[in-house]
PDB file of N, CA and C in Angstrom:
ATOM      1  N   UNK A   1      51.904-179.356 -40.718  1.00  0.00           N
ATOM      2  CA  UNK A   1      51.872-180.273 -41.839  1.00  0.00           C
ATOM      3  C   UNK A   1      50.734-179.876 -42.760  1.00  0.00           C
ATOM      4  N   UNK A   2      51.074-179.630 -44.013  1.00  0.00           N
ATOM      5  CA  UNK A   2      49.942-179.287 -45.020  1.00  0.00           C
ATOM      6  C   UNK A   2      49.041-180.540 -45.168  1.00  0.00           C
ATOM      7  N   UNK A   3      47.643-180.235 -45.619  1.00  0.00           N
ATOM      8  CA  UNK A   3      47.015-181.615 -46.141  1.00  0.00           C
ATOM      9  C   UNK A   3      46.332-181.421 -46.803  1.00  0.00           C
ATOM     10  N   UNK A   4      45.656-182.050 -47.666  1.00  0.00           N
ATOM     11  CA  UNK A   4      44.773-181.380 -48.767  1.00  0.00           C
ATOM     12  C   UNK A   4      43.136-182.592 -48.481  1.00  0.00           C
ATOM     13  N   UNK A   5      42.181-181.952 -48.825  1.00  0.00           N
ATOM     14  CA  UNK A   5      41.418-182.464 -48.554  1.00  0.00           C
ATOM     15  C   UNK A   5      40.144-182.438 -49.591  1.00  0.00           C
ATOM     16  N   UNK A   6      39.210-183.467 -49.694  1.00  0.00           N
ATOM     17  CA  UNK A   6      38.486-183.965 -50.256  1.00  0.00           C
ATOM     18  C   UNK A   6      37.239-182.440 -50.526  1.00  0.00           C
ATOM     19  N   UNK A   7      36.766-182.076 -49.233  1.00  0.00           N
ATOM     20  CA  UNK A   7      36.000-181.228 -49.701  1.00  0.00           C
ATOM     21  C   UNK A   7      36.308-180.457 -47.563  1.00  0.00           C
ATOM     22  N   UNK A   8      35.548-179.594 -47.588  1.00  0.00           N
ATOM     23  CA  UNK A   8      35.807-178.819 -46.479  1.00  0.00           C
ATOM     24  C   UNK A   8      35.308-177.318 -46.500  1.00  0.00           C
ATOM     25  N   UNK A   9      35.399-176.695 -45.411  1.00  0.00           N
ATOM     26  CA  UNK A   9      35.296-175.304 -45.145  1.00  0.00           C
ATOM     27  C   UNK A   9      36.766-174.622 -44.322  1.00  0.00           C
ATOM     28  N   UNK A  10      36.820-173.176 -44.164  1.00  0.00           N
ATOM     29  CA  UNK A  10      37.790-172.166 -44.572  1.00  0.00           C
ATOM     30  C   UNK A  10      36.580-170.952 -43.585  1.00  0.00           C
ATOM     31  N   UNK A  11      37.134-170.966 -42.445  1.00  0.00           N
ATOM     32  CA  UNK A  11      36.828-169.603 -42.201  1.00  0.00           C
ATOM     33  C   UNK A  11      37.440-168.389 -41.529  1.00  0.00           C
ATOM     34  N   UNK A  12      37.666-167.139 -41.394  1.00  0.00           N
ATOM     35  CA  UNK A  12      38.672-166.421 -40.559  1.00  0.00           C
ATOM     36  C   UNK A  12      38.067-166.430 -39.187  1.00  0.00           C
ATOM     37  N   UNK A  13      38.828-166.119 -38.428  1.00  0.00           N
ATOM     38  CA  UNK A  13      38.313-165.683 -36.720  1.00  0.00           C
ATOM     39  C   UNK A  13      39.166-164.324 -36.626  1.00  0.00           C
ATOM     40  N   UNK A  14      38.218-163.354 -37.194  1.00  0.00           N
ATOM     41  CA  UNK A  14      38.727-161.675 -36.286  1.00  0.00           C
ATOM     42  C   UNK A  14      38.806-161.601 -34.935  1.00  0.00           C
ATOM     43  N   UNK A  15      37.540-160.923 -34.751  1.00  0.00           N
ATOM     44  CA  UNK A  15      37.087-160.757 -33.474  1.00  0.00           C
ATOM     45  C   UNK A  15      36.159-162.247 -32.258  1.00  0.00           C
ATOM     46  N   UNK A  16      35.165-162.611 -33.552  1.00  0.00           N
ATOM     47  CA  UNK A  16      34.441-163.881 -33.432  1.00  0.00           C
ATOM     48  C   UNK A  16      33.592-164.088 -34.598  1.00  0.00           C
ATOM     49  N   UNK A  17      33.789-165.290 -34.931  1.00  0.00           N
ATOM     50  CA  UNK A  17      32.690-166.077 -36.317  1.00  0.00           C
ATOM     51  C   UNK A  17      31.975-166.886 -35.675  1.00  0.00           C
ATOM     52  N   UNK A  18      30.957-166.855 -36.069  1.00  0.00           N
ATOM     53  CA  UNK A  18      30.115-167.879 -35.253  1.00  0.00           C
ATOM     54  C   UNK A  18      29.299-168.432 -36.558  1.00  0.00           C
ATOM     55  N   UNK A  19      29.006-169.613 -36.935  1.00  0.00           N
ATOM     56  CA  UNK A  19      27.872-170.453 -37.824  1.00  0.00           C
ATOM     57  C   UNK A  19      26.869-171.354 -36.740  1.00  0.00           C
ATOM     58  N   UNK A  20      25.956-170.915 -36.678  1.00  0.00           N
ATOM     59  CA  UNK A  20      24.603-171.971 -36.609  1.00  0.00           C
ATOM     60  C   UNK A  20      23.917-172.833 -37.763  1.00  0.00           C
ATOM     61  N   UNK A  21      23.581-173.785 -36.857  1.00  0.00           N
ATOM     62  CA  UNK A  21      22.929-174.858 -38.096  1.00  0.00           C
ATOM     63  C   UNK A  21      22.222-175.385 -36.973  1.00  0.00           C
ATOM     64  N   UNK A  22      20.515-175.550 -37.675  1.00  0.00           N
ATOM     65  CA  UNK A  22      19.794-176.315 -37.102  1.00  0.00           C
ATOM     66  C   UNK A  22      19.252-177.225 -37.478  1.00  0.00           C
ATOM     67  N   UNK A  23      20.440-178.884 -37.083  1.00  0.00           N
ATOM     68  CA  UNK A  23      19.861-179.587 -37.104  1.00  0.00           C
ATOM     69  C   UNK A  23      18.738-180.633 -36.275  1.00  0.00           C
ATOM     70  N   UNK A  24      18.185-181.363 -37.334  1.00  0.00           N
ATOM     71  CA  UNK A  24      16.830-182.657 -36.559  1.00  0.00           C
ATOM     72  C   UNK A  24      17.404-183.076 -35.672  1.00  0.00           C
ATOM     73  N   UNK A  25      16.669-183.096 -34.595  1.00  0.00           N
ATOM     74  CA  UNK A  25      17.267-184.468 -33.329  1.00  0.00           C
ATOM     75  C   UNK A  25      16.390-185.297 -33.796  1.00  0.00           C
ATOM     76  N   UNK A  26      17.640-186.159 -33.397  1.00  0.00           N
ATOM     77  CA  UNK A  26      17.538-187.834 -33.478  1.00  0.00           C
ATOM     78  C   UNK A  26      17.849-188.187 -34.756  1.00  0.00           C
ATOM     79  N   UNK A  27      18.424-187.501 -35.877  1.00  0.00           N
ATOM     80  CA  UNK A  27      18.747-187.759 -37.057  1.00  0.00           C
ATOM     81  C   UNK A  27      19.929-188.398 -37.121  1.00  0.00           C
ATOM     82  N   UNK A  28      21.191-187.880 -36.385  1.00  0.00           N
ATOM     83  CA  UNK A  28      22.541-187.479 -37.046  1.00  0.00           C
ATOM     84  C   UNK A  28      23.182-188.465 -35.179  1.00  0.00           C
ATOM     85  N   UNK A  29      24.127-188.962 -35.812  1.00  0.00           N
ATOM     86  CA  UNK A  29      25.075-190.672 -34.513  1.00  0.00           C
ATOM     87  C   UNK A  29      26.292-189.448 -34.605  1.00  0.00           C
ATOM     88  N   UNK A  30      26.497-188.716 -35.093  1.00  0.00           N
ATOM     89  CA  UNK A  30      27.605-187.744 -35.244  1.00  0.00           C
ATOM     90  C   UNK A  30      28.363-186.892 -36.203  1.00  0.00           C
ATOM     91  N   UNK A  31      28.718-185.700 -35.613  1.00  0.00           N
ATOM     92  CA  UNK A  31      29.582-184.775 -36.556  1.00  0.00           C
ATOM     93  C   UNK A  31      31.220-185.370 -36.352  1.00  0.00           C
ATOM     94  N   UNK A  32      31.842-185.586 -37.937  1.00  0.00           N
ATOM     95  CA  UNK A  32      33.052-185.125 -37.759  1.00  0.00           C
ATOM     96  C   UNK A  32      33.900-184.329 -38.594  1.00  0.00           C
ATOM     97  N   UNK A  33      35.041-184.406 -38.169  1.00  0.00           N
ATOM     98  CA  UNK A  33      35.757-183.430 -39.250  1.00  0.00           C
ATOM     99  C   UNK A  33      37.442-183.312 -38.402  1.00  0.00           C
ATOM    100  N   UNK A  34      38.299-182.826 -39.772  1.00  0.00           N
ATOM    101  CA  UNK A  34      39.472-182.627 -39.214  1.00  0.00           C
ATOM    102  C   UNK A  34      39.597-180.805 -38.663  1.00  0.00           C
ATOM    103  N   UNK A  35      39.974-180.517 -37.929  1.00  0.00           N
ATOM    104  CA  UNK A  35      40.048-179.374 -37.229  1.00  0.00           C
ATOM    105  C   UNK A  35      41.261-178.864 -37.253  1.00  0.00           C
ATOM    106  N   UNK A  36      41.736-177.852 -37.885  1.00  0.00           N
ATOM    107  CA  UNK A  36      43.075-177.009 -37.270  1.00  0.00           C
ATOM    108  C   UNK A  36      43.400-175.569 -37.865  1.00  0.00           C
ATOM    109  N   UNK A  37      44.742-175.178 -37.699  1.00  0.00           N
ATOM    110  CA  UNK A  37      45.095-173.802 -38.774  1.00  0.00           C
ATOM    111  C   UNK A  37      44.847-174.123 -40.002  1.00  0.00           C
ATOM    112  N   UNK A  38      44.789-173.226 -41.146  1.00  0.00           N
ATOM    113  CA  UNK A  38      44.709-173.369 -42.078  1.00  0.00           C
ATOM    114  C   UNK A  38      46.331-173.027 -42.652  1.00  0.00           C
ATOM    115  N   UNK A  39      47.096-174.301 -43.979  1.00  0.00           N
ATOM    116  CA  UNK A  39      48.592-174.295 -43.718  1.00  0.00           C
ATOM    117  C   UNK A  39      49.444-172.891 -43.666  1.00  0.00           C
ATOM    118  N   UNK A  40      48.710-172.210 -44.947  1.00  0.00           N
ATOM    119  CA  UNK A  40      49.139-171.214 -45.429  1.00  0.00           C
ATOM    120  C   UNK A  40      49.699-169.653 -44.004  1.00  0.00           C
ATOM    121  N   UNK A  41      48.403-170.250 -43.119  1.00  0.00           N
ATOM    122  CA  UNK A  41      48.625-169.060 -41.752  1.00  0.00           C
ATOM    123  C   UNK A  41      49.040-169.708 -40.115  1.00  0.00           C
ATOM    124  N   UNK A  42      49.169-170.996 -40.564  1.00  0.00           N
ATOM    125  CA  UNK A  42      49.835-171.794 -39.852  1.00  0.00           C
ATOM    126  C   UNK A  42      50.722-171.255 -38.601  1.00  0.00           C
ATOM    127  N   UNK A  43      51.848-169.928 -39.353  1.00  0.00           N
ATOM    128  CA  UNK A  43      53.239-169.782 -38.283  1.00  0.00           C
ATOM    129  C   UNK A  43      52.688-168.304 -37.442  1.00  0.00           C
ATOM    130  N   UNK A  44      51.544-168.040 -37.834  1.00  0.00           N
ATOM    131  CA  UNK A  44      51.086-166.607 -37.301  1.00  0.00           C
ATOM    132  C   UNK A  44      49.999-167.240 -36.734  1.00  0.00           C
ATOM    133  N   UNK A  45      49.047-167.442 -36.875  1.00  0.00           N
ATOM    134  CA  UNK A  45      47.903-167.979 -35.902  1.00  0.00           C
ATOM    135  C   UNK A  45      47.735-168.590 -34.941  1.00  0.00           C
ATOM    136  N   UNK A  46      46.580-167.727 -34.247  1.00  0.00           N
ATOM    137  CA  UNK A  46      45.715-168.779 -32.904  1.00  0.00           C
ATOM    138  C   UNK A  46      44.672-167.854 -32.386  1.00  0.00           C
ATOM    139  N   UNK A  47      43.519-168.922 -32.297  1.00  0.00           N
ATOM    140  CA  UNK A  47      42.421-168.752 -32.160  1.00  0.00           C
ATOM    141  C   UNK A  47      42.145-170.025 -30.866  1.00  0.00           C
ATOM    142  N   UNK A  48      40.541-169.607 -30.650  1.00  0.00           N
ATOM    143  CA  UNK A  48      39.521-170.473 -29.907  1.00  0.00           C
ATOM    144  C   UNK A  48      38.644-171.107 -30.386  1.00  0.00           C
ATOM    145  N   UNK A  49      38.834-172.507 -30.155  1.00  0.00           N
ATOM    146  CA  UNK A  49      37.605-173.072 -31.399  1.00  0.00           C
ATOM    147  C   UNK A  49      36.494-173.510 -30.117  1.00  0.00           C
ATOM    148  N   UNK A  50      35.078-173.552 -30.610  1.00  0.00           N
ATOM    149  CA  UNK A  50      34.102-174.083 -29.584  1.00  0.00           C
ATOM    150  C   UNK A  50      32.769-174.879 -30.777  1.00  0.00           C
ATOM    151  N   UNK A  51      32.680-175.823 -30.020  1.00  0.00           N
ATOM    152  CA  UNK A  51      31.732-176.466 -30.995  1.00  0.00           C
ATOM    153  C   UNK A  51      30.665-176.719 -29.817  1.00  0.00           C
ATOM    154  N   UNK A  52      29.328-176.443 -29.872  1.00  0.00           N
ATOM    155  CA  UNK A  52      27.677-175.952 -28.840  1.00  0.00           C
ATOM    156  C   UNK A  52      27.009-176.917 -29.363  1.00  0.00           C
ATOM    157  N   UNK A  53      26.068-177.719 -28.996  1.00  0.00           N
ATOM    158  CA  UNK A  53      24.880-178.783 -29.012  1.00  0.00           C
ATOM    159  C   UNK A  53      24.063-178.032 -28.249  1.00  0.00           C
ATOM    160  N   UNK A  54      23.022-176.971 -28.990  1.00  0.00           N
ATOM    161  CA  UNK A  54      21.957-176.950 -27.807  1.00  0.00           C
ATOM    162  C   UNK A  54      22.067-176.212 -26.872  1.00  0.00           C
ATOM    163  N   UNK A  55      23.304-174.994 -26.998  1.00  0.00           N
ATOM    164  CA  UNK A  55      24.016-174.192 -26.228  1.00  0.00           C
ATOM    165  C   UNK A  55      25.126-174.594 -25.320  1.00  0.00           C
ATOM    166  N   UNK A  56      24.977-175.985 -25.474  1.00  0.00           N
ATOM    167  CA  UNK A  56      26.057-177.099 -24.072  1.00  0.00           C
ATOM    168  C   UNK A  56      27.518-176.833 -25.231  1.00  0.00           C
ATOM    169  N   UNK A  57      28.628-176.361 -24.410  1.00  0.00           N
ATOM    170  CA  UNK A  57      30.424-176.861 -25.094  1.00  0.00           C
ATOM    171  C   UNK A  57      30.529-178.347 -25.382  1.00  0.00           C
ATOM    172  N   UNK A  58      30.666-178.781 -26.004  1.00  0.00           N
ATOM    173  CA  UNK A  58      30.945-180.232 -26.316  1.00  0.00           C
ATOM    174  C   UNK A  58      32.337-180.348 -27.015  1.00  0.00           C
ATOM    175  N   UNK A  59      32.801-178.788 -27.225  1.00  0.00           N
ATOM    176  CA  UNK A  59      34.512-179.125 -27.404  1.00  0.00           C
ATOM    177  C   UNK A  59      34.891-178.198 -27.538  1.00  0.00           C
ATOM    178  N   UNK A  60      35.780-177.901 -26.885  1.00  0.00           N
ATOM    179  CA  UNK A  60      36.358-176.427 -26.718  1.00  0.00           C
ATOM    180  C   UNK A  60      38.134-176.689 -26.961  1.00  0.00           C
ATOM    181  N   UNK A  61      38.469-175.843 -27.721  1.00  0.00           N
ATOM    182  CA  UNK A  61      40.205-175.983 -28.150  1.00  0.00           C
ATOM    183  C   UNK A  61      40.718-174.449 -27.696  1.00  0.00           C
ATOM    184  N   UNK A  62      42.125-174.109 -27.482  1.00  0.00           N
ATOM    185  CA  UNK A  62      42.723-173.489 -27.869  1.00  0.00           C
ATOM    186  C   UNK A  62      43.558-173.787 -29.230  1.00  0.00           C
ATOM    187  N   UNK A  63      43.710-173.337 -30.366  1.00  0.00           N
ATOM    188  CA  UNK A  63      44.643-173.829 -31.830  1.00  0.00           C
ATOM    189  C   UNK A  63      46.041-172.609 -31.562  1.00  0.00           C
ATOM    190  N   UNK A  64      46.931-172.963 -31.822  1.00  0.00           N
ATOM    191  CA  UNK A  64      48.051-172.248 -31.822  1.00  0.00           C
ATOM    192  C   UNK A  64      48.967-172.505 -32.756  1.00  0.00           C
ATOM    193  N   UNK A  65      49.871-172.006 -33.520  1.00  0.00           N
ATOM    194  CA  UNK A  65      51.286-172.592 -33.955  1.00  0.00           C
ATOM    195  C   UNK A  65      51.647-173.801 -33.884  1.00  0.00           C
ATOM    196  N   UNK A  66      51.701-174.380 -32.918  1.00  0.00           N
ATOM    197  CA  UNK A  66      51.984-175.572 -32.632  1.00  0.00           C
ATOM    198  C   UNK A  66      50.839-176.594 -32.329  1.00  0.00           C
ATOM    199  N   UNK A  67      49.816-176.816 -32.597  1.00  0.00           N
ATOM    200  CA  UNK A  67      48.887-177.358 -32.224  1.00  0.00           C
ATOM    201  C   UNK A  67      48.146-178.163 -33.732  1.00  0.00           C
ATOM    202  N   UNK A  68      48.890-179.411 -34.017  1.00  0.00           N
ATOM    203  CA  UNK A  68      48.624-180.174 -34.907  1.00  0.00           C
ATOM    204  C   UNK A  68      47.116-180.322 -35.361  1.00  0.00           C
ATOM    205  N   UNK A  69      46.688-180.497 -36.847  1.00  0.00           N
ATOM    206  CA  UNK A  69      44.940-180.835 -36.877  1.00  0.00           C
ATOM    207  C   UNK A  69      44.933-181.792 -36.020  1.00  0.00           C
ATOM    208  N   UNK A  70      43.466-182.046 -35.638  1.00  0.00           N
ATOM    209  CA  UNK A  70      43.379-183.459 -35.407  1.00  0.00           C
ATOM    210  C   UNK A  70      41.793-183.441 -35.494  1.00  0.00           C
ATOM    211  N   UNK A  71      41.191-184.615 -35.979  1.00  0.00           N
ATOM    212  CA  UNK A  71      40.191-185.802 -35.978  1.00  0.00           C
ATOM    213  C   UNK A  71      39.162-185.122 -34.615  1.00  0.00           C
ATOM    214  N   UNK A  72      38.187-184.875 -34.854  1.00  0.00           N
ATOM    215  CA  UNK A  72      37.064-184.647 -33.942  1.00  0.00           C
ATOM    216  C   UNK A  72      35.523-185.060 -34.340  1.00  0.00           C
ATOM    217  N   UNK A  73      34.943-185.460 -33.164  1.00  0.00           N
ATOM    218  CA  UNK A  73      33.842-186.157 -33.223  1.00  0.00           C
ATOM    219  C   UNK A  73      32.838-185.872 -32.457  1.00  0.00           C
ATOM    220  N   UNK A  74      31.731-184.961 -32.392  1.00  0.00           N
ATOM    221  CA  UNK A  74      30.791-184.877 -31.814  1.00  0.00           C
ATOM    222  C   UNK A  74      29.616-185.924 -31.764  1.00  0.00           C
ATOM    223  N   UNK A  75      29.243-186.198 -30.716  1.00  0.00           N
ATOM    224  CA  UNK A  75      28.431-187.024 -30.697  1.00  0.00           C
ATOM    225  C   UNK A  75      26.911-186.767 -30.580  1.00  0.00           C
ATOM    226  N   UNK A  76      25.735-187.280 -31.280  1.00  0.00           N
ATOM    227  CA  UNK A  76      24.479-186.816 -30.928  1.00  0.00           C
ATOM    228  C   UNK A  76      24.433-185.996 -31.347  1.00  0.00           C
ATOM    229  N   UNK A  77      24.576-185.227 -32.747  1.00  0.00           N
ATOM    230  CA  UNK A  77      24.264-183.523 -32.742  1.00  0.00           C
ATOM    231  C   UNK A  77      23.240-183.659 -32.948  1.00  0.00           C
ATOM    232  N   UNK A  78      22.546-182.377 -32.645  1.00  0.00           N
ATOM    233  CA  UNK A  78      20.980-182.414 -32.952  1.00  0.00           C
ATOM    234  C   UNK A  78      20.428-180.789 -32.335  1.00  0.00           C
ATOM    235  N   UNK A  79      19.238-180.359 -33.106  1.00  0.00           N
ATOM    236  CA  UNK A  79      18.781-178.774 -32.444  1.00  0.00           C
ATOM    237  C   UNK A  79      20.259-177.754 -32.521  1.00  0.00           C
ATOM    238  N   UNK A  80      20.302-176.645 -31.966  1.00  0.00           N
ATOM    239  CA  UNK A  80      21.470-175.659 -32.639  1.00  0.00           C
ATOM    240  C   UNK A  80      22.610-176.292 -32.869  1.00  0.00           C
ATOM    241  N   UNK A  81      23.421-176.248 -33.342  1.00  0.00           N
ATOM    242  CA  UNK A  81      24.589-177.049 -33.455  1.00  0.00           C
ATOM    243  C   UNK A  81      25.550-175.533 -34.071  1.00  0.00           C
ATOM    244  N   UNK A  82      26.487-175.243 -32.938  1.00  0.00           N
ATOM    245  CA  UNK A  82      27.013-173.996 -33.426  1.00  0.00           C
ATOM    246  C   UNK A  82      28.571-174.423 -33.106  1.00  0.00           C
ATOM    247  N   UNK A  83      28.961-173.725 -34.752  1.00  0.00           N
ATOM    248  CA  UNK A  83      30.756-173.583 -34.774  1.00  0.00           C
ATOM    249  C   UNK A  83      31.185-171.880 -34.227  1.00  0.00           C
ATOM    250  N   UNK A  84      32.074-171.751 -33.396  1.00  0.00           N
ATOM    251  CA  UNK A  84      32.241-170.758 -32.664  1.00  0.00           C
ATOM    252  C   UNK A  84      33.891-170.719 -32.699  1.00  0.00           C
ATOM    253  N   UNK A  85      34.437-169.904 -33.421  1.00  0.00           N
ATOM    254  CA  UNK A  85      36.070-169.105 -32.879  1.00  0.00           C
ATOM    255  C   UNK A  85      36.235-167.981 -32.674  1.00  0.00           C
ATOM    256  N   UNK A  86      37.455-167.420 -31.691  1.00  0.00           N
ATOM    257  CA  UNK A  86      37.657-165.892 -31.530  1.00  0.00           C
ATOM    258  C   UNK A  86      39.178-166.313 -31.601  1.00  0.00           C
ATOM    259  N   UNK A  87      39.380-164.707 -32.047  1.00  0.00           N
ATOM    260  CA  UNK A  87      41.392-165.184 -32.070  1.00  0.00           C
ATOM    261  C   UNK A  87      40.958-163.900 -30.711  1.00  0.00           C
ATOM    262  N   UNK A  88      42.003-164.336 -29.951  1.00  0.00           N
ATOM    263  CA  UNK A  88      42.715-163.129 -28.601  1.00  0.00           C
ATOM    264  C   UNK A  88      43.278-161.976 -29.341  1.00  0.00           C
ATOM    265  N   UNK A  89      44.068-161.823 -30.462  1.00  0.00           N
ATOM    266  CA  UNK A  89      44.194-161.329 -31.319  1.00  0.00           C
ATOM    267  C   UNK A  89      43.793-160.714 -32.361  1.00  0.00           C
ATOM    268  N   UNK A  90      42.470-159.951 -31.603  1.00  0.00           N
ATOM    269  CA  UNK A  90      41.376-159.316 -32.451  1.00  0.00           C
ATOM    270  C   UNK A  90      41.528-158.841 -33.927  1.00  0.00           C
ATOM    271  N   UNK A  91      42.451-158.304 -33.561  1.00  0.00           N
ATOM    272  CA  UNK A  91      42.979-157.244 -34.829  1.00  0.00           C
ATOM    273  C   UNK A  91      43.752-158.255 -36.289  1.00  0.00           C
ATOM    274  N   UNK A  92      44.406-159.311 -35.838  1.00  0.00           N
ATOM    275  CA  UNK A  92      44.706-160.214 -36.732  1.00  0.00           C
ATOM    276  C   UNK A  92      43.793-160.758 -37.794  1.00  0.00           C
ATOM    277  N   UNK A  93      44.210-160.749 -39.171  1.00  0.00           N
ATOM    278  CA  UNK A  93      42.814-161.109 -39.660  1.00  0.00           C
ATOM    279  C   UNK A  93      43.489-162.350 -40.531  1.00  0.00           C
ATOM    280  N   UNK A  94      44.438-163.245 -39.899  1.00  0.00           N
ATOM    281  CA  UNK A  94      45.394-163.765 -40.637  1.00  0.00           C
ATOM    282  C   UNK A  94      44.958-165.389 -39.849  1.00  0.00           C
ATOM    283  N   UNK A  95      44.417-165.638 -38.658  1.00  0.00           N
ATOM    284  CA  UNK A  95      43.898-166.360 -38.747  1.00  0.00           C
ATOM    285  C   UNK A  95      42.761-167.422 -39.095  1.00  0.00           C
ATOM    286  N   UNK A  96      42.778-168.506 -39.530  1.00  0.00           N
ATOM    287  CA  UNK A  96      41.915-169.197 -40.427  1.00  0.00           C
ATOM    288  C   UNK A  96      41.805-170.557 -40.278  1.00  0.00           C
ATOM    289  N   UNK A  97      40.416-170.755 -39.694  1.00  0.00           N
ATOM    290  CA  UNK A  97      40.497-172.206 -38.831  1.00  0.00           C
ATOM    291  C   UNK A  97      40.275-173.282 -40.630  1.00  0.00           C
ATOM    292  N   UNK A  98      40.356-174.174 -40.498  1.00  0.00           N
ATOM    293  CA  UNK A  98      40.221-175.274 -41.568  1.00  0.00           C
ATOM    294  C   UNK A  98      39.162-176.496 -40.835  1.00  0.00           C
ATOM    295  N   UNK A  99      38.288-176.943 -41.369  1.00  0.00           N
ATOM    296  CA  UNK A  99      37.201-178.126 -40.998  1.00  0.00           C
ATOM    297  C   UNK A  99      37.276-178.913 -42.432  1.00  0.00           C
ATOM    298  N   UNK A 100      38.674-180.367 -42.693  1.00  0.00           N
ATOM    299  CA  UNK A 100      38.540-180.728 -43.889  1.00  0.00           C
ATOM    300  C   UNK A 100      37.729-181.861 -43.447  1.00  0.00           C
ATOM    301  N   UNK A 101      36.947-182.200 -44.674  1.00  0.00           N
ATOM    302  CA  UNK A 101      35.733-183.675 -44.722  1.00  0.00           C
ATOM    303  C   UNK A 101      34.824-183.674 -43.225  1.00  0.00           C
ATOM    304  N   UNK A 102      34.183-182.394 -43.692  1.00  0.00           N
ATOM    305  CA  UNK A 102      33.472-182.503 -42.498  1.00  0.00           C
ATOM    306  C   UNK A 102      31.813-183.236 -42.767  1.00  0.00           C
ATOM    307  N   UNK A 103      31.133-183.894 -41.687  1.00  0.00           N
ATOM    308  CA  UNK A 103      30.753-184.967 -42.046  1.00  0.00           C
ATOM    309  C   UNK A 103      29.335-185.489 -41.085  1.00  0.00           C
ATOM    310  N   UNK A 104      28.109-185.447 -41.428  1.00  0.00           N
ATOM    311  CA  UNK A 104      27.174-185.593 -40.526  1.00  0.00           C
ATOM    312  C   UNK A 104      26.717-187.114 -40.785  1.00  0.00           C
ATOM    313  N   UNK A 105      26.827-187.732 -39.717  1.00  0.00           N
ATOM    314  CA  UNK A 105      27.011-189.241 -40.414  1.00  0.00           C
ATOM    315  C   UNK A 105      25.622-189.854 -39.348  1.00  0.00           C
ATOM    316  N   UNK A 106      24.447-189.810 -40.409  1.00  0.00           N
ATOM    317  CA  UNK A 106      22.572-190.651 -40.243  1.00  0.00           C
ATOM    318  C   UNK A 106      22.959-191.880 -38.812  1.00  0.00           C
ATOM    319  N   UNK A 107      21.815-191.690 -38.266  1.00  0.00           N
ATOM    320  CA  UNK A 107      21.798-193.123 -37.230  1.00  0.00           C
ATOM    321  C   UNK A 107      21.670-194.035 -37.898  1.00  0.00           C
ATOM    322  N   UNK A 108      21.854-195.221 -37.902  1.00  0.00           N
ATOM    323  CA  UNK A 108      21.736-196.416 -38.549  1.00  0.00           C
ATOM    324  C   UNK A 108      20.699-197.256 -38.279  1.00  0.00           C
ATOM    325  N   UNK A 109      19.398-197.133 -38.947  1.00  0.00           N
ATOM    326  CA  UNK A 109      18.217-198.173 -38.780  1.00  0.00           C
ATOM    327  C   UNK A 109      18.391-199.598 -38.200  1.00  0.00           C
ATOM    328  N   UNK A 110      17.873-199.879 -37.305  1.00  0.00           N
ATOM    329  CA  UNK A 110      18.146-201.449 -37.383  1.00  0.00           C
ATOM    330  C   UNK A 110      17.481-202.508 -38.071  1.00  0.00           C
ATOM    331  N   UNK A 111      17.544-203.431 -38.319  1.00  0.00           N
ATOM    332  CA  UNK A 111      17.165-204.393 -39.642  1.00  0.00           C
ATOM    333  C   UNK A 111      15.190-204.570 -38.783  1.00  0.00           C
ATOM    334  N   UNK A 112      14.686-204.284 -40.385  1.00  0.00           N
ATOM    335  CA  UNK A 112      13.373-204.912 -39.796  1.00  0.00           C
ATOM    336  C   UNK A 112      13.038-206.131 -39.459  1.00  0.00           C
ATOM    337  N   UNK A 113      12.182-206.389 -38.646  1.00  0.00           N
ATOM    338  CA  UNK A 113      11.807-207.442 -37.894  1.00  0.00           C
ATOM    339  C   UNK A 113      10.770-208.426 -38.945  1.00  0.00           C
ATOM    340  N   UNK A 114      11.144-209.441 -39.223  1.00  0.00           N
ATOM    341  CA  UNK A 114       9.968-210.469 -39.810  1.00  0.00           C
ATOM    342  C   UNK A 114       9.141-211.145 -39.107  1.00  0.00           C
TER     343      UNK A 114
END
């Protein structure tokens, strides 16, 4: 299913892509974002998606042909926070993971005390 989205990232998986980001701990109640093929490479692709807190898996996919986006939510990110895919399919350069409205969403202060 195509979808179009607000704002997002687009990246290939050759061999392996990897992005680090280091964020603050204790900043961020969670990452989200929609996760899947990208439409256009949809009927040819599949890859490995892995999302790291700190070096720990906190979500690991296989994406295939058949393997609908869907809605993901890390919880607590904080310190390395790494996006990680490989296609099995080294040589393919036709796969292309999609992350639409992806989204680091602040802890929420609690009300000061009078």
């Amino acid at each position: 299913v195509e979808r179009e989205f607000e704002k997002g990232m687009s990246f290939g998986c050759h061999v392996e892509t990897s992005f680090i980001y280091d964020i603050p701990e204790g900043v961020y109640s969670e990452f989200t974002c929609i996760i899947g093929l990208q439409a256009e490479y949809a009927k040819t692709g599949n890859t490995k998606v892995e999302f790291l807190n700190d070096g720990e898996i906190v979500f690991a996919k296989e994406i295939d042909t058949n393997t609908p986006s869907r809605n993901l939510t890390i919880i607590n990110p904080g310190g390395l926070f790494e996006i990680k895919c490989s296609s099995p399919d080294c040589a393919r350069a036709s796969t292309v993971i999609t992350m639409g409205n992806p989204e680091l969403k602040h802890h929420v202060s609690p009300p000061a005390q009078r």
